[in-house]
Protein backbone atom coordinates (compact mmCIF):
# COMPACT_ATOMS: atom_id res chain seq x y z
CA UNK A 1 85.38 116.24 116.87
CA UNK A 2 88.19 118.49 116.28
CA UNK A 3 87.34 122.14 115.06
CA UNK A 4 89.52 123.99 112.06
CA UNK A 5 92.13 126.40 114.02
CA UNK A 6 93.88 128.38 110.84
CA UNK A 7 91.40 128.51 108.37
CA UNK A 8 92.94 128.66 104.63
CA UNK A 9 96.59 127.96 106.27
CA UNK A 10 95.15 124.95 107.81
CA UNK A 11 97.01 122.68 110.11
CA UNK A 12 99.73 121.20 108.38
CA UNK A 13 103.16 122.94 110.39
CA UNK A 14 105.34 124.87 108.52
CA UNK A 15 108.83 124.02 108.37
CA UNK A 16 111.07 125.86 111.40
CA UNK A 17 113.92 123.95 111.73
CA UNK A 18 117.11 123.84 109.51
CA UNK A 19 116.86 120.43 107.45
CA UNK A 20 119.78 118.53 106.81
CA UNK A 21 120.34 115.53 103.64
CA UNK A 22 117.63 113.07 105.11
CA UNK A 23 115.04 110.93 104.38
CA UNK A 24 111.23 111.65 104.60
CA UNK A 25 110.95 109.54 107.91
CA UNK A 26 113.82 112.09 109.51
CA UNK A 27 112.40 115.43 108.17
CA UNK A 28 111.27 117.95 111.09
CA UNK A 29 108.11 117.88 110.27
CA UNK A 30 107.86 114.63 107.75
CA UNK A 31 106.25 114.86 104.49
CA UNK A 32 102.50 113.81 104.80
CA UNK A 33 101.83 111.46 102.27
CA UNK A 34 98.44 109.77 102.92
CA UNK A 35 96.66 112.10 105.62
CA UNK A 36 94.38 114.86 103.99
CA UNK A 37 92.86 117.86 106.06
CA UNK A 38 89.07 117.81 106.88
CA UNK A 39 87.49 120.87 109.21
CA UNK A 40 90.72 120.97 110.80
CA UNK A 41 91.58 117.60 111.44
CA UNK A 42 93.18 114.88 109.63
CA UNK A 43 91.63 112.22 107.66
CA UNK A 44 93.39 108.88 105.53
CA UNK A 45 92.93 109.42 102.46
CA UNK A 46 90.47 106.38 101.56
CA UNK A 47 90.19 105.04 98.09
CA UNK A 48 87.30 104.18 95.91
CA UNK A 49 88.58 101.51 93.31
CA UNK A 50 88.91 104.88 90.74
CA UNK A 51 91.60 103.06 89.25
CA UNK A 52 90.52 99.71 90.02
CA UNK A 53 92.45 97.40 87.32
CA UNK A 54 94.57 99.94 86.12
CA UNK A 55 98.52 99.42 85.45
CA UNK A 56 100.62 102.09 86.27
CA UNK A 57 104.30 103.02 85.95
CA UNK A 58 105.76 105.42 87.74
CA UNK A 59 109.19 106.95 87.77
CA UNK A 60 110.87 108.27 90.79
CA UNK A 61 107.95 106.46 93.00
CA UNK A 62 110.97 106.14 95.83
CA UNK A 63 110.15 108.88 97.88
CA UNK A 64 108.35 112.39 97.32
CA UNK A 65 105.80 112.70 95.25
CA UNK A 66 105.91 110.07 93.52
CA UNK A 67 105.68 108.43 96.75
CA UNK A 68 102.67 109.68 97.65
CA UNK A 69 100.86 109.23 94.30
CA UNK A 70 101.77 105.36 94.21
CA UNK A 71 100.38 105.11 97.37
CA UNK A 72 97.79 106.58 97.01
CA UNK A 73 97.04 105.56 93.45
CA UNK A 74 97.30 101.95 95.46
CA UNK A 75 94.50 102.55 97.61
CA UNK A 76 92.58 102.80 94.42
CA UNK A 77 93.57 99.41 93.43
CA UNK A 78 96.03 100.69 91.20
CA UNK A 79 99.14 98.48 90.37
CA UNK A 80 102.29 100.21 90.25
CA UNK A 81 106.16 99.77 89.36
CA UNK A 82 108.25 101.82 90.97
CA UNK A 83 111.41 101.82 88.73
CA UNK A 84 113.98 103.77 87.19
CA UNK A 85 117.19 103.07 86.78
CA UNK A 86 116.87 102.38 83.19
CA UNK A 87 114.05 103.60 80.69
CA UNK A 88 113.95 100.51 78.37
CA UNK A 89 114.48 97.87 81.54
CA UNK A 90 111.56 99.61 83.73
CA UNK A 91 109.16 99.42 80.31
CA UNK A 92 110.15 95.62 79.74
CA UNK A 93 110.28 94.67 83.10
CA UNK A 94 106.49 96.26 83.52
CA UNK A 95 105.02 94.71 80.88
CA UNK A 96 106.60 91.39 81.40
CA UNK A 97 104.91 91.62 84.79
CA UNK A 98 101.41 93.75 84.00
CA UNK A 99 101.85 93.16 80.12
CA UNK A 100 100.08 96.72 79.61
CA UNK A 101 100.81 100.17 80.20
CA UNK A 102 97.47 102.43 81.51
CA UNK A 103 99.00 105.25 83.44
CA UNK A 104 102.40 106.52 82.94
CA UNK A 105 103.85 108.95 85.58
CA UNK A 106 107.13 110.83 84.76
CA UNK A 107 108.05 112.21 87.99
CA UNK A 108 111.75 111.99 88.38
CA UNK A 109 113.90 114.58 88.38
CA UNK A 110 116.99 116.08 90.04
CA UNK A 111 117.30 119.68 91.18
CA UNK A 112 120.36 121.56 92.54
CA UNK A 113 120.48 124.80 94.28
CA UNK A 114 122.87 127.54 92.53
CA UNK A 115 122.77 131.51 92.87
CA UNK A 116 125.43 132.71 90.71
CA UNK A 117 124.29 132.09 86.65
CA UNK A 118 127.90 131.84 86.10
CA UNK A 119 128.75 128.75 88.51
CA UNK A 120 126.64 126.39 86.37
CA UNK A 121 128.42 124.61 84.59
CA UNK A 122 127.84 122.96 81.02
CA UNK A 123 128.25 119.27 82.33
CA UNK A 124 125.74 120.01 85.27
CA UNK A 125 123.20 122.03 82.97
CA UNK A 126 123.44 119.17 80.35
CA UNK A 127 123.01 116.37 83.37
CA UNK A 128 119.72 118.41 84.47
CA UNK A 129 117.74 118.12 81.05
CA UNK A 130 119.47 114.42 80.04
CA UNK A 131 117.48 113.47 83.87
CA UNK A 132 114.44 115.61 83.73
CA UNK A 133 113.26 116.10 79.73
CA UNK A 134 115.47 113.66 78.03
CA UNK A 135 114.64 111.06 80.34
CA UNK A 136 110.53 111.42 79.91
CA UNK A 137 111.10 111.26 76.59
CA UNK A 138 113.02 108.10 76.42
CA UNK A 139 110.31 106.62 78.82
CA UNK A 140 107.65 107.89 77.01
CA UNK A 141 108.61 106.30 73.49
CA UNK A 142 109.17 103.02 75.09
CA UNK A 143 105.97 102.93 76.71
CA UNK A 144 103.93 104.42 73.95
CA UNK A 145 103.68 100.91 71.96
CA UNK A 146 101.94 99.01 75.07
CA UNK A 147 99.66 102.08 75.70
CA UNK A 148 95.87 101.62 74.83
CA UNK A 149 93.13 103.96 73.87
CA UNK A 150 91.86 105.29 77.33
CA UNK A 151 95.45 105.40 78.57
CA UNK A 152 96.97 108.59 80.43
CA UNK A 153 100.46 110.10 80.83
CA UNK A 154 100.84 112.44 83.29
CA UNK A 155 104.51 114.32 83.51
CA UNK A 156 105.35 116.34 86.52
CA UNK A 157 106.34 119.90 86.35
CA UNK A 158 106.58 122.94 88.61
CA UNK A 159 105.44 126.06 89.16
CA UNK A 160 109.04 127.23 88.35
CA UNK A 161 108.15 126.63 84.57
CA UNK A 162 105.81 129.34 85.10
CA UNK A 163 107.49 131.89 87.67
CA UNK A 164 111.32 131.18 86.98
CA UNK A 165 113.74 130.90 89.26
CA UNK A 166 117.09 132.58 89.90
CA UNK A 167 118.78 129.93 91.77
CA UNK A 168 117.43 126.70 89.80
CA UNK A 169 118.06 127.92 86.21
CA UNK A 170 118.86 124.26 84.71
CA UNK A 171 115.95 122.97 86.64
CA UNK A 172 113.21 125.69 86.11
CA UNK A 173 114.21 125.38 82.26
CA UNK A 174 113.40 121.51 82.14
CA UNK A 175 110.20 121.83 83.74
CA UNK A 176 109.27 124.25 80.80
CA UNK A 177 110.13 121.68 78.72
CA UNK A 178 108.06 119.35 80.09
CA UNK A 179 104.91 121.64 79.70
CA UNK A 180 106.37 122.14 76.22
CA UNK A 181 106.16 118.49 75.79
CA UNK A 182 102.93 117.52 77.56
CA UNK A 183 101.30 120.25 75.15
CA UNK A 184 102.88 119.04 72.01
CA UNK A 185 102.94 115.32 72.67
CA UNK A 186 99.01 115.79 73.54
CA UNK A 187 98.55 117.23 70.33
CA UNK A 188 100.04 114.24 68.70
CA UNK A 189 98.21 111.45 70.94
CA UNK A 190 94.84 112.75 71.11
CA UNK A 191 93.75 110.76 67.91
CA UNK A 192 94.69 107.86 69.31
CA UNK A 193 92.67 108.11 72.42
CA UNK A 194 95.40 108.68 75.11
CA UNK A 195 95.51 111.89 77.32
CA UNK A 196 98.58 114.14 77.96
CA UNK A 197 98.62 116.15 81.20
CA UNK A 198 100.96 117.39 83.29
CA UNK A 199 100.77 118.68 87.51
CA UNK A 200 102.73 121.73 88.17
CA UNK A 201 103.41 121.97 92.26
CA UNK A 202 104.33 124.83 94.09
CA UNK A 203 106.55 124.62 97.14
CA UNK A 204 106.10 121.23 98.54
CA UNK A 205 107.82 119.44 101.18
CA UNK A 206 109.69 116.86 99.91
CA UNK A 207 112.51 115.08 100.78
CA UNK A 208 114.25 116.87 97.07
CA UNK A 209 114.18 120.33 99.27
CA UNK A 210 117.15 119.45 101.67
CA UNK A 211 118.82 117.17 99.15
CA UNK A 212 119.26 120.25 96.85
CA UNK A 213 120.14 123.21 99.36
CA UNK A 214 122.17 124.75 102.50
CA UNK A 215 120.16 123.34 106.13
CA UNK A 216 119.45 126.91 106.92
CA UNK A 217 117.73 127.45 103.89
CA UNK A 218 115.26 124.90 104.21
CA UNK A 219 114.14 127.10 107.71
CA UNK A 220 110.96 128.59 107.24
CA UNK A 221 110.67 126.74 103.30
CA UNK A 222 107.37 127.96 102.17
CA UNK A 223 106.48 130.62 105.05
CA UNK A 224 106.43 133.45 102.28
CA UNK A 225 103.78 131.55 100.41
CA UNK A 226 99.89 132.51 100.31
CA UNK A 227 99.97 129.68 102.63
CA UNK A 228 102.38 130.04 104.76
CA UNK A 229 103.64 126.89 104.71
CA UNK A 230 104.87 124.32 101.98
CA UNK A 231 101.98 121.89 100.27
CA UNK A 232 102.26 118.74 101.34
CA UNK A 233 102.49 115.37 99.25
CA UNK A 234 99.19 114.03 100.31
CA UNK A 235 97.76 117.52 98.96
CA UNK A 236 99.38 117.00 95.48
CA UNK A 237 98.91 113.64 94.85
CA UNK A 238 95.13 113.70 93.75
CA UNK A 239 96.04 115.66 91.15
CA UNK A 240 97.23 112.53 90.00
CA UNK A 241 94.60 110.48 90.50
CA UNK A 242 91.92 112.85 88.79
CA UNK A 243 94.12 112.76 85.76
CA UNK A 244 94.67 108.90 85.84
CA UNK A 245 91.06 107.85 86.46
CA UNK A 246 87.56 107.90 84.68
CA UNK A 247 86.72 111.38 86.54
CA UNK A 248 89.23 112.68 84.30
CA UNK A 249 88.94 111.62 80.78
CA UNK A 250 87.98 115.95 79.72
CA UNK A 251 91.41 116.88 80.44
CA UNK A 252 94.33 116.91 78.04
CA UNK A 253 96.82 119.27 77.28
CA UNK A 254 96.26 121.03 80.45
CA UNK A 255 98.48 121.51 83.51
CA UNK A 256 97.02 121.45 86.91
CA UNK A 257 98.79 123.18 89.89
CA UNK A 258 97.91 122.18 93.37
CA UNK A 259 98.74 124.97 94.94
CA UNK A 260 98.16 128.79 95.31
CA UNK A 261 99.62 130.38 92.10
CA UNK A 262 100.10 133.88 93.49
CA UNK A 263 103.17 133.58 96.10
């Protein structure tokens, strides 16, 4: 049986190498998506049919988070559609397929890395919130009509809506937004029996990290955290789940963060 060796740090590596544009299967280490830490060691995450039945859309399910929470969500006997190239198509092609809408993730979003305030541009600041708030909105009111009493949107955020950022002011500013909407749209939703929530990571890493800066500054991503290291996906992911499933029915308007909120 393997013994814990780092305590709150825990085992997952930190990042020391330079990353480069790749995919989660080339990342030095790779994103963890279904292994969960246990005394030390690392355990599947194994489901328990918390969402057995339940039909669930998520957007930007391709890689990253999103990933990790379809997967995940599938080990729960979740059904999933991981689409989004268009809001109304990936709403009529779901419920053509599922016919009903019980958990609606809006995780996709775009981030890109700039230092100097005055080198974003209007286009790029514009093309930020028309991806990451505009988009969940569009999504949202499509869904909305096939969307039951007992259903659940849950919107991803970051712990940038909370901190602020220097270099990601587009990006930080939409993920206010999106607590901004989760809160309001909560407000609005809660007489009709379906729960607004949103999940609010720290540093995690994700496949969006190298996409969105220089190599070198992915070395050492997350080492000045209370962890020391970035979360991983298969850490962030139950967030999810507890918001989606039975276990979570008290929460609404609230915005969980799966990670240390004092780096």
């Amino acid at each position: 049986m393997a013994s814990s060796t780092a305590g709150l740090r825990g085992s997952f590596a930190p990042v020391k190498e330079p990353q480069t544009h790749k995919k989660n299967q080339d990342m030095t280490p790779q994103s963890e998506s279904t292994r969960l830490e246990s005394a030390g060691a690392f355990v599947e995450y194994v489901g328990s049919d918390k969402l057995k039945d339940k039909k669930v859309l998520i957007t930007g399910g391709d890689s990253g988070i999103g990933r990790s929470a379809a997967v995940l969500m599938a080990r729960e006997v979740a059904e999933d559609l991981m689409d989004n190239d268009n809001c109304k198509r990936a709403i009529d092609s779901h419920i053509k397929e599922f016919s009903t809408v019980d958990v609606l993730i809006n995780n996709a979003s775009k981030q890109i890395m700039c230092e100097n305030f005055d080198d974003i541009s209007l286009a790029n600041f514009e093309s930020t919130f028309r991806s990451n708030i505009l988009q969940i909105f569009a999504i949202t009111k499509y869904a909305l009509p096939h969307m039951k009493k007992g259903s659940s949107i849950i919107n991803t955020t970051s712990v940038v809506a909370f901190r602020g950022t220097s270099s990601m002011v587009d990006y930080a500013s939409t993920k206010a937004a999106i607590v901004g909407f989760t809160r309001s749209l909560s407000k609005n939703l809660i007489p009709k029996g379906i729960r607004v929530n949103a999940v609010a990571p720290g540093p995690a890493h994700t496949p969006i990290q190298p996409d969105s800066r220089p190599p070198e500054q992915m070395k050492g991503f997350g080492s000045g955290s209370m962890l020391g290291r970035p979360g991983q996906l298969s850490e962030i992911a139950p967030s999810f789940i507890l918001l989606a499933s039975a276990e979570g029915t008290l929460y609404s308007r609230q915005v969980l963060h799966p990670y240390p909120f004092g780096d």
